[in-house]
PDB file of N, CA and C in Angstrom:
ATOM      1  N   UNK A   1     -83.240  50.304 -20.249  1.00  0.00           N
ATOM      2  CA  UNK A   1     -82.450  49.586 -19.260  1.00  0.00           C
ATOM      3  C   UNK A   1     -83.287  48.449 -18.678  1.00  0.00           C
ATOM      4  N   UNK A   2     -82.800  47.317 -18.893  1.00  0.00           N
ATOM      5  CA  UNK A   2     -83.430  46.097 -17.818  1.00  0.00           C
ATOM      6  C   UNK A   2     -83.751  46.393 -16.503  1.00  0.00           C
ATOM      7  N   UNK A   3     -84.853  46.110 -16.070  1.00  0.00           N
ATOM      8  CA  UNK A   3     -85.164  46.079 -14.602  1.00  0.00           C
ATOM      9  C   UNK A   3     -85.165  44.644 -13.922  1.00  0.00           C
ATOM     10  N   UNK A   4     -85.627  43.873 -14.922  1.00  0.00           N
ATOM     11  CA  UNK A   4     -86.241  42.354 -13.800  1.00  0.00           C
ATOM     12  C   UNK A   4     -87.136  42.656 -14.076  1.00  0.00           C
ATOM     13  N   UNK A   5     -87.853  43.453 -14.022  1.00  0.00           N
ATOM     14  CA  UNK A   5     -89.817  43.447 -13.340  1.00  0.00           C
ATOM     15  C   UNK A   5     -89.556  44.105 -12.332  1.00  0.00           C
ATOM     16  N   UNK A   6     -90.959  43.727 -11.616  1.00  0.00           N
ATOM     17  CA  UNK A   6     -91.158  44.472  -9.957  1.00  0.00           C
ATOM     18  C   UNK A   6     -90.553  42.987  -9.386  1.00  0.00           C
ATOM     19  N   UNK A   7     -89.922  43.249  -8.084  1.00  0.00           N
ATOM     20  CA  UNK A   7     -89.232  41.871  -6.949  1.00  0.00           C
ATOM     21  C   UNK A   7     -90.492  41.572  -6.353  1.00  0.00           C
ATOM     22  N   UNK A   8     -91.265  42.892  -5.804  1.00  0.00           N
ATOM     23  CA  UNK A   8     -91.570  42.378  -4.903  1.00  0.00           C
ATOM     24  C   UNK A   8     -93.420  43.007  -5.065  1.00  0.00           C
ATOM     25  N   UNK A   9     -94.482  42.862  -5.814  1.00  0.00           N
ATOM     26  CA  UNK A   9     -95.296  43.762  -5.797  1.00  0.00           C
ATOM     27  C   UNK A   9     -96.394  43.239  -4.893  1.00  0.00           C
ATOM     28  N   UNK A  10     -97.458  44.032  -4.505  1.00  0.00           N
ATOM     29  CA  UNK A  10     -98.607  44.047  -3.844  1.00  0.00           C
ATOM     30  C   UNK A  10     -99.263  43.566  -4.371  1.00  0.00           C
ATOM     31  N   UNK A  11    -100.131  42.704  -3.746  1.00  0.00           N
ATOM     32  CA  UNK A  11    -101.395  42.697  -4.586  1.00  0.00           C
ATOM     33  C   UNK A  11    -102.830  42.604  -3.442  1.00  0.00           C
ATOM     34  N   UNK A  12    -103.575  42.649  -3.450  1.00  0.00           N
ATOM     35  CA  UNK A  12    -105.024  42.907  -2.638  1.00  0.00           C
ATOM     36  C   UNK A  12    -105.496  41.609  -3.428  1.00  0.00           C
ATOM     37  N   UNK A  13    -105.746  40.098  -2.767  1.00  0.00           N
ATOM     38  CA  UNK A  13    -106.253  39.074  -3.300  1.00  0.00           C
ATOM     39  C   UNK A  13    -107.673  39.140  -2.921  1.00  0.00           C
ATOM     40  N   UNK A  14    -108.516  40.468  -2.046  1.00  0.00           N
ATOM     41  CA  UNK A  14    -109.659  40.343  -2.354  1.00  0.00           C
ATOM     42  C   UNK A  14    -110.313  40.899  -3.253  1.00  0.00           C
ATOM     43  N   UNK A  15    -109.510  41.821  -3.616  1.00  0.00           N
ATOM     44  CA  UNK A  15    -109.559  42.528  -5.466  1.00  0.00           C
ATOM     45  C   UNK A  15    -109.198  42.328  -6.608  1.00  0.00           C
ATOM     46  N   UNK A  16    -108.433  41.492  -6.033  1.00  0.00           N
ATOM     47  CA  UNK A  16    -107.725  40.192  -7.198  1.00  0.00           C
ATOM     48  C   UNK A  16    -106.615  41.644  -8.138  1.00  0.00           C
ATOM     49  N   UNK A  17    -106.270  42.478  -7.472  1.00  0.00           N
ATOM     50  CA  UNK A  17    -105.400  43.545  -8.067  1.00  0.00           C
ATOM     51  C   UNK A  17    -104.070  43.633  -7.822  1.00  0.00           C
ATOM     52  N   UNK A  18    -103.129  44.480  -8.092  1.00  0.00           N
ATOM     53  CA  UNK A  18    -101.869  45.103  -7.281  1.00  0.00           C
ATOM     54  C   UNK A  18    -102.116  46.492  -7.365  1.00  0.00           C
ATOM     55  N   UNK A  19    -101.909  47.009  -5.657  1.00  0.00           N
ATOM     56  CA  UNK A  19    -101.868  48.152  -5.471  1.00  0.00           C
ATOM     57  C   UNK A  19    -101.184  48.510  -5.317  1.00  0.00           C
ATOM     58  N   UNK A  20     -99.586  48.094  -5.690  1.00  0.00           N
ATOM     59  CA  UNK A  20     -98.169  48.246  -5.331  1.00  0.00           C
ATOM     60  C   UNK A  20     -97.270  47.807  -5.760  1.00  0.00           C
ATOM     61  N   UNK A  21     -96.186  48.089  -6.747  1.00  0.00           N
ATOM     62  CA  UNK A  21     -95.098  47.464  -7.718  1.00  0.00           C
ATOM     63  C   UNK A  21     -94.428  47.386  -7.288  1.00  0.00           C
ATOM     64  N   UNK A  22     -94.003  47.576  -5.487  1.00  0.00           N
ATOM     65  CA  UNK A  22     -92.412  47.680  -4.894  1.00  0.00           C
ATOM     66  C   UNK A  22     -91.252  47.830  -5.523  1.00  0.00           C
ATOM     67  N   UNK A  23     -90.120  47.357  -5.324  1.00  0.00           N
ATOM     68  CA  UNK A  23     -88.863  47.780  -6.201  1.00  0.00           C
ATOM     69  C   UNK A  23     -88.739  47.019  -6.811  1.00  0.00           C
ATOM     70  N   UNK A  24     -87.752  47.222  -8.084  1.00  0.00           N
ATOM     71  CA  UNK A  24     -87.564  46.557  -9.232  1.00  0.00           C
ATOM     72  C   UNK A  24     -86.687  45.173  -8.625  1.00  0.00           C
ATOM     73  N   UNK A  25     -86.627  44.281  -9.616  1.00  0.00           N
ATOM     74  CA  UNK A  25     -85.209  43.326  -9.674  1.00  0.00           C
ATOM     75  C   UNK A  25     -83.630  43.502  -9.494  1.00  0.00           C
ATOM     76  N   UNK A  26     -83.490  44.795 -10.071  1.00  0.00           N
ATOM     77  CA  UNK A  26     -82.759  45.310 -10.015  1.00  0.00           C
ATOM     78  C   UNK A  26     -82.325  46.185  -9.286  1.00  0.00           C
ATOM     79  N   UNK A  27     -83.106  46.898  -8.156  1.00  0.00           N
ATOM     80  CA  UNK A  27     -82.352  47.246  -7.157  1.00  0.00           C
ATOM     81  C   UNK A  27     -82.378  46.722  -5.998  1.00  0.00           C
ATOM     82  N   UNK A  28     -83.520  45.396  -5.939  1.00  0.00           N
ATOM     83  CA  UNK A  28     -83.143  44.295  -5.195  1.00  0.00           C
ATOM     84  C   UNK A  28     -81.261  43.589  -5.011  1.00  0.00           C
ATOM     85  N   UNK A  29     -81.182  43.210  -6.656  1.00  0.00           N
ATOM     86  CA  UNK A  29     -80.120  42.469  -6.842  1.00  0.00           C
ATOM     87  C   UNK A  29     -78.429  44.107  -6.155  1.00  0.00           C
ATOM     88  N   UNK A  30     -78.797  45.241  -6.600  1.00  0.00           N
ATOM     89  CA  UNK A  30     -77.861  45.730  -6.490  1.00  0.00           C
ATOM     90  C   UNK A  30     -78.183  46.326  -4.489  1.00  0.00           C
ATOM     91  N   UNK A  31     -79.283  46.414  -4.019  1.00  0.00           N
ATOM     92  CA  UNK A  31     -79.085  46.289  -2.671  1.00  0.00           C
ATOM     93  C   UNK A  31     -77.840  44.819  -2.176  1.00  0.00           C
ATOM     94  N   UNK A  32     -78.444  44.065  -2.570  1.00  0.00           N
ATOM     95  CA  UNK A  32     -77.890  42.627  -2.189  1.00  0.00           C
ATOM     96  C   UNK A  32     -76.133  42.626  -2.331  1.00  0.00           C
ATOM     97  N   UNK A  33     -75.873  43.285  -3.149  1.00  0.00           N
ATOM     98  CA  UNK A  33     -74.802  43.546  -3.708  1.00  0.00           C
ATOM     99  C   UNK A  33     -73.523  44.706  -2.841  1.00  0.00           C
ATOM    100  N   UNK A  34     -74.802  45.584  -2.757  1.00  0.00           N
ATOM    101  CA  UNK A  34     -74.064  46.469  -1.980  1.00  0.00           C
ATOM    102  C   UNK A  34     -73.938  45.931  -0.134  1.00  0.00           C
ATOM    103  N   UNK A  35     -74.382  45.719  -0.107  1.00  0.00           N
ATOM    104  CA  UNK A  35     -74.655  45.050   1.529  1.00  0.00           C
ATOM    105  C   UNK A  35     -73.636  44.095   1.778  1.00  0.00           C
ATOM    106  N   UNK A  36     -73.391  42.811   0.968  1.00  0.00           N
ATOM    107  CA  UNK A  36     -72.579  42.346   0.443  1.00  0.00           C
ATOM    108  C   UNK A  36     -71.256  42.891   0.951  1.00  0.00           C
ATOM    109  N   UNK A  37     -70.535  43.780   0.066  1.00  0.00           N
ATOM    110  CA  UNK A  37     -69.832  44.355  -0.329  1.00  0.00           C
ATOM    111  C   UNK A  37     -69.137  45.562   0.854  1.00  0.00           C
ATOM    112  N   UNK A  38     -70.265  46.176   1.339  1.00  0.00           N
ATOM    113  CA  UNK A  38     -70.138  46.863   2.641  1.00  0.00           C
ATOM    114  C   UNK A  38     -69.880  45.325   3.766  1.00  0.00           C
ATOM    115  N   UNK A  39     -70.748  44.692   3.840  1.00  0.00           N
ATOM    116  CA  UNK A  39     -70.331  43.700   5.469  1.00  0.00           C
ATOM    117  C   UNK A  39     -69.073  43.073   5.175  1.00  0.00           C
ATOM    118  N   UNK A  40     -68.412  43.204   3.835  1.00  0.00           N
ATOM    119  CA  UNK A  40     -66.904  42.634   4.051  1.00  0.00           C
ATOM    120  C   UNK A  40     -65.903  43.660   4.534  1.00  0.00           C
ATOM    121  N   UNK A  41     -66.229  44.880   4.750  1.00  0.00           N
ATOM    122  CA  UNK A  41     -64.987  45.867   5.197  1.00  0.00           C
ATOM    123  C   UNK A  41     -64.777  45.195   6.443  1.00  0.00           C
ATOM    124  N   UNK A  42     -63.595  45.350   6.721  1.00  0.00           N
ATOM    125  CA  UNK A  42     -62.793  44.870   8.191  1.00  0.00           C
ATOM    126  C   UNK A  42     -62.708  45.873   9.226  1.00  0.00           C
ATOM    127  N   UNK A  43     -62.072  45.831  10.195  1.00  0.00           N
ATOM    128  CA  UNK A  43     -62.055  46.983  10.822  1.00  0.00           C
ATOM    129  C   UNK A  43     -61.274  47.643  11.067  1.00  0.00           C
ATOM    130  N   UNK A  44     -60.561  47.599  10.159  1.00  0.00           N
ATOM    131  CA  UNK A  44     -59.511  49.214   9.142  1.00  0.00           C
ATOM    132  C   UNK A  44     -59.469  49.554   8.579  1.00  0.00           C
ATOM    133  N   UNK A  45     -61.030  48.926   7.870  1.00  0.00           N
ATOM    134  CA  UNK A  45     -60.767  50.063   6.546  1.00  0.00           C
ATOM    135  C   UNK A  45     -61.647  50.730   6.823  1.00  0.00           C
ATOM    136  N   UNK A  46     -61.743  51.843   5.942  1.00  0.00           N
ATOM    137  CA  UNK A  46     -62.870  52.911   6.113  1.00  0.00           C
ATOM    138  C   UNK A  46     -64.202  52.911   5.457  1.00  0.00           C
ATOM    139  N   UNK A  47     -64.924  53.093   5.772  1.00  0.00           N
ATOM    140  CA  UNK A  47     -66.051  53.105   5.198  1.00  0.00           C
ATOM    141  C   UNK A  47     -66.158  54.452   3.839  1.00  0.00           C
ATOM    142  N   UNK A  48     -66.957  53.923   2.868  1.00  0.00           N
ATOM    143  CA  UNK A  48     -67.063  54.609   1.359  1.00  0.00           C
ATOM    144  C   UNK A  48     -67.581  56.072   2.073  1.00  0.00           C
ATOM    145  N   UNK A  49     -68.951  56.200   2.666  1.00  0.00           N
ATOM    146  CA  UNK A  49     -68.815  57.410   3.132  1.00  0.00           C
ATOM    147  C   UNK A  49     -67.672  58.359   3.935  1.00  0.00           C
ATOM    148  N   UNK A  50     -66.783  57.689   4.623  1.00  0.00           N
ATOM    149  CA  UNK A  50     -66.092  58.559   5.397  1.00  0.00           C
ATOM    150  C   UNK A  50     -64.999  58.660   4.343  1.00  0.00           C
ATOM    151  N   UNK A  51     -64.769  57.872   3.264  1.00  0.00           N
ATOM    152  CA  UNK A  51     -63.593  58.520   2.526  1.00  0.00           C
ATOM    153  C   UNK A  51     -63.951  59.002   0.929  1.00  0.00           C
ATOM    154  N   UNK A  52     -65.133  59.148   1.314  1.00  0.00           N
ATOM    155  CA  UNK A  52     -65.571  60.009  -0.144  1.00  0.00           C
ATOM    156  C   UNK A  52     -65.959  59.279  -1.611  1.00  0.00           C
ATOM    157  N   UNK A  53     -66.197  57.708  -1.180  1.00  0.00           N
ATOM    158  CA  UNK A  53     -66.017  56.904  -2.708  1.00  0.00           C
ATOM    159  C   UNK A  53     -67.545  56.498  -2.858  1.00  0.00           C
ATOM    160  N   UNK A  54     -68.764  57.037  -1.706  1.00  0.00           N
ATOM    161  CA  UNK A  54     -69.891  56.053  -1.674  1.00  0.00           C
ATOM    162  C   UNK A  54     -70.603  56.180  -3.180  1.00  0.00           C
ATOM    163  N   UNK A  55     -70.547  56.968  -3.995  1.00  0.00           N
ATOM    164  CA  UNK A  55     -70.881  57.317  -5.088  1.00  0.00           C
ATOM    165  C   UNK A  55     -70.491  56.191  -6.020  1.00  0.00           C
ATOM    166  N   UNK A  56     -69.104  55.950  -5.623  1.00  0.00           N
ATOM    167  CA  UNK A  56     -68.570  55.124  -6.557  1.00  0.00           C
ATOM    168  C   UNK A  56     -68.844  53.290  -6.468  1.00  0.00           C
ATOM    169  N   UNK A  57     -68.973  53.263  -5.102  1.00  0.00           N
ATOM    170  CA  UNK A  57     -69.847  51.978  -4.445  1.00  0.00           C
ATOM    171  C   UNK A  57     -70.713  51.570  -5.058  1.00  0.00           C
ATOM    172  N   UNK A  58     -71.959  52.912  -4.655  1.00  0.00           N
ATOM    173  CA  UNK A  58     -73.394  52.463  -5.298  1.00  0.00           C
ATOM    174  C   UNK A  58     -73.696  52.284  -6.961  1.00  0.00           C
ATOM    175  N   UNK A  59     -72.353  52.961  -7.333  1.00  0.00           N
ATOM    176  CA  UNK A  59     -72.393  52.718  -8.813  1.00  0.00           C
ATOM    177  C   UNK A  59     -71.827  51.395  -9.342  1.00  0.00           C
ATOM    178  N   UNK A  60     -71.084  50.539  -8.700  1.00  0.00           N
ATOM    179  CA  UNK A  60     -70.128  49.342  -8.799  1.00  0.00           C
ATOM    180  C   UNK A  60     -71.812  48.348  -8.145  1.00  0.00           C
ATOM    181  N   UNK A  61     -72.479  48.678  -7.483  1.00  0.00           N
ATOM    182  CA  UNK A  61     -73.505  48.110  -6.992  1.00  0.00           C
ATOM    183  C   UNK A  61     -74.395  47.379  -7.725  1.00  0.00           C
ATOM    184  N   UNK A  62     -74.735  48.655  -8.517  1.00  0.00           N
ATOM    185  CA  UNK A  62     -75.805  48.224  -9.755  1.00  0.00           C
ATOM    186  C   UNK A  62     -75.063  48.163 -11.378  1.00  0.00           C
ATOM    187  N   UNK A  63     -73.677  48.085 -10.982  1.00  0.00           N
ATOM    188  CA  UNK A  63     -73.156  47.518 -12.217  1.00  0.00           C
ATOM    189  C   UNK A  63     -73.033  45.774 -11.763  1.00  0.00           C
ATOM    190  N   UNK A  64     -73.303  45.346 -10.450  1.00  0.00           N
ATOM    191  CA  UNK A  64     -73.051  44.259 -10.455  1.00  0.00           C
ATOM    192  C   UNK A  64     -74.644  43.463 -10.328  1.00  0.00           C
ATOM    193  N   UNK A  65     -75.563  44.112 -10.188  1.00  0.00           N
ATOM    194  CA  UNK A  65     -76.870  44.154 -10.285  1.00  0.00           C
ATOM    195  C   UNK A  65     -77.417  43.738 -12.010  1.00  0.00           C
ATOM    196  N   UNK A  66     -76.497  44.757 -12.626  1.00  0.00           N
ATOM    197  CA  UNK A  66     -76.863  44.783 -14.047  1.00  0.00           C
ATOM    198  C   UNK A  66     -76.180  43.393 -14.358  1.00  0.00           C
ATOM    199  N   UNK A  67     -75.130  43.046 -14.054  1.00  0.00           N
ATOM    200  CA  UNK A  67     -74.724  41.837 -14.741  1.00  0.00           C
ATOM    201  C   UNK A  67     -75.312  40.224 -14.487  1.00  0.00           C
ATOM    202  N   UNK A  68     -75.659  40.408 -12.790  1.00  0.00           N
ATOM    203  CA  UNK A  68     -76.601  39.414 -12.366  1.00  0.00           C
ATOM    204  C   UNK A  68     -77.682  39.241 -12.786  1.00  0.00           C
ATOM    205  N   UNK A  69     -78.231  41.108 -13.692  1.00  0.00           N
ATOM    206  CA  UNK A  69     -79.807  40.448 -14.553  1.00  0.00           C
ATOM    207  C   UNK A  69     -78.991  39.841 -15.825  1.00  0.00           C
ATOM    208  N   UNK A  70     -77.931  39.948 -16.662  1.00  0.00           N
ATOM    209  CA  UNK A  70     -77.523  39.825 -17.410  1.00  0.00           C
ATOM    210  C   UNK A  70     -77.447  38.058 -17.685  1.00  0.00           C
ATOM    211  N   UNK A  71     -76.914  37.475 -16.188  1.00  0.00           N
ATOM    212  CA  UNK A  71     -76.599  36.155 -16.470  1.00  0.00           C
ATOM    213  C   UNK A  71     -77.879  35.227 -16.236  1.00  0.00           C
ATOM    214  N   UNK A  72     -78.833  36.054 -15.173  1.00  0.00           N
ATOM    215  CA  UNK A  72     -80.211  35.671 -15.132  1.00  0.00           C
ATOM    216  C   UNK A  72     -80.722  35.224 -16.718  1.00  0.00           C
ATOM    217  N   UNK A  73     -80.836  36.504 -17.492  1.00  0.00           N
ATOM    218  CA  UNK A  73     -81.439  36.274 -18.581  1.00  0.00           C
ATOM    219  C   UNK A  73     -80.427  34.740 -19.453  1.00  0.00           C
ATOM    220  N   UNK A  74     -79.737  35.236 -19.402  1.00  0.00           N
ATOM    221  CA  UNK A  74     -78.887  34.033 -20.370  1.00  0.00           C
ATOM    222  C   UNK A  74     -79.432  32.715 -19.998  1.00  0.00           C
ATOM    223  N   UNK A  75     -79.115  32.202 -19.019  1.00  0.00           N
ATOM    224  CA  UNK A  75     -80.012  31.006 -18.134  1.00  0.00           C
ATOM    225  C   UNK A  75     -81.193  30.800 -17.641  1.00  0.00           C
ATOM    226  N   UNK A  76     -82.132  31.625 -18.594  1.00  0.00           N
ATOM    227  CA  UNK A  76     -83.861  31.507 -18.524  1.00  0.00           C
ATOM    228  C   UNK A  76     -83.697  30.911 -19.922  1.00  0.00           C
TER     229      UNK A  76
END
């Protein structure tokens, strides 16, 4: 499965190392996505947790994650 890479990693520039790979590209892009997606509910609808779909959210999340690495790559 594509990741991106790491988004966001560490590095110690007096060791000239990384001590830290933070999260991938990809759950950068599908945070972004989901956040997104959640700040458009209005205020009647219900939220994915209170009606049982958050499963189905976070999965629509990083399917839209996956396609944003998808079009990434095409246009590198």
């Amino acid at each position: 499965m594509e990741t991106g890479g790491q988004a966001f990693p560490i590095f110690d520039s007096y060791r000239s190392e990384r001590i830290a790979d933070g999260m991938t590209l990809r759950d950068y892009f599908a945070a972004k996505a989901l956040h997104g997606w959640l700040s458009s509910y209005g205020e009647g609808d219900r939220h994915p947790v209170l009606n049982e779909t958050a499963d189905q959210v976070a999965s629509m999340s990083y399917a839209m994650a996956d396609a944003m690495l998808k079009a990434r790559s095409a246009h590198n």
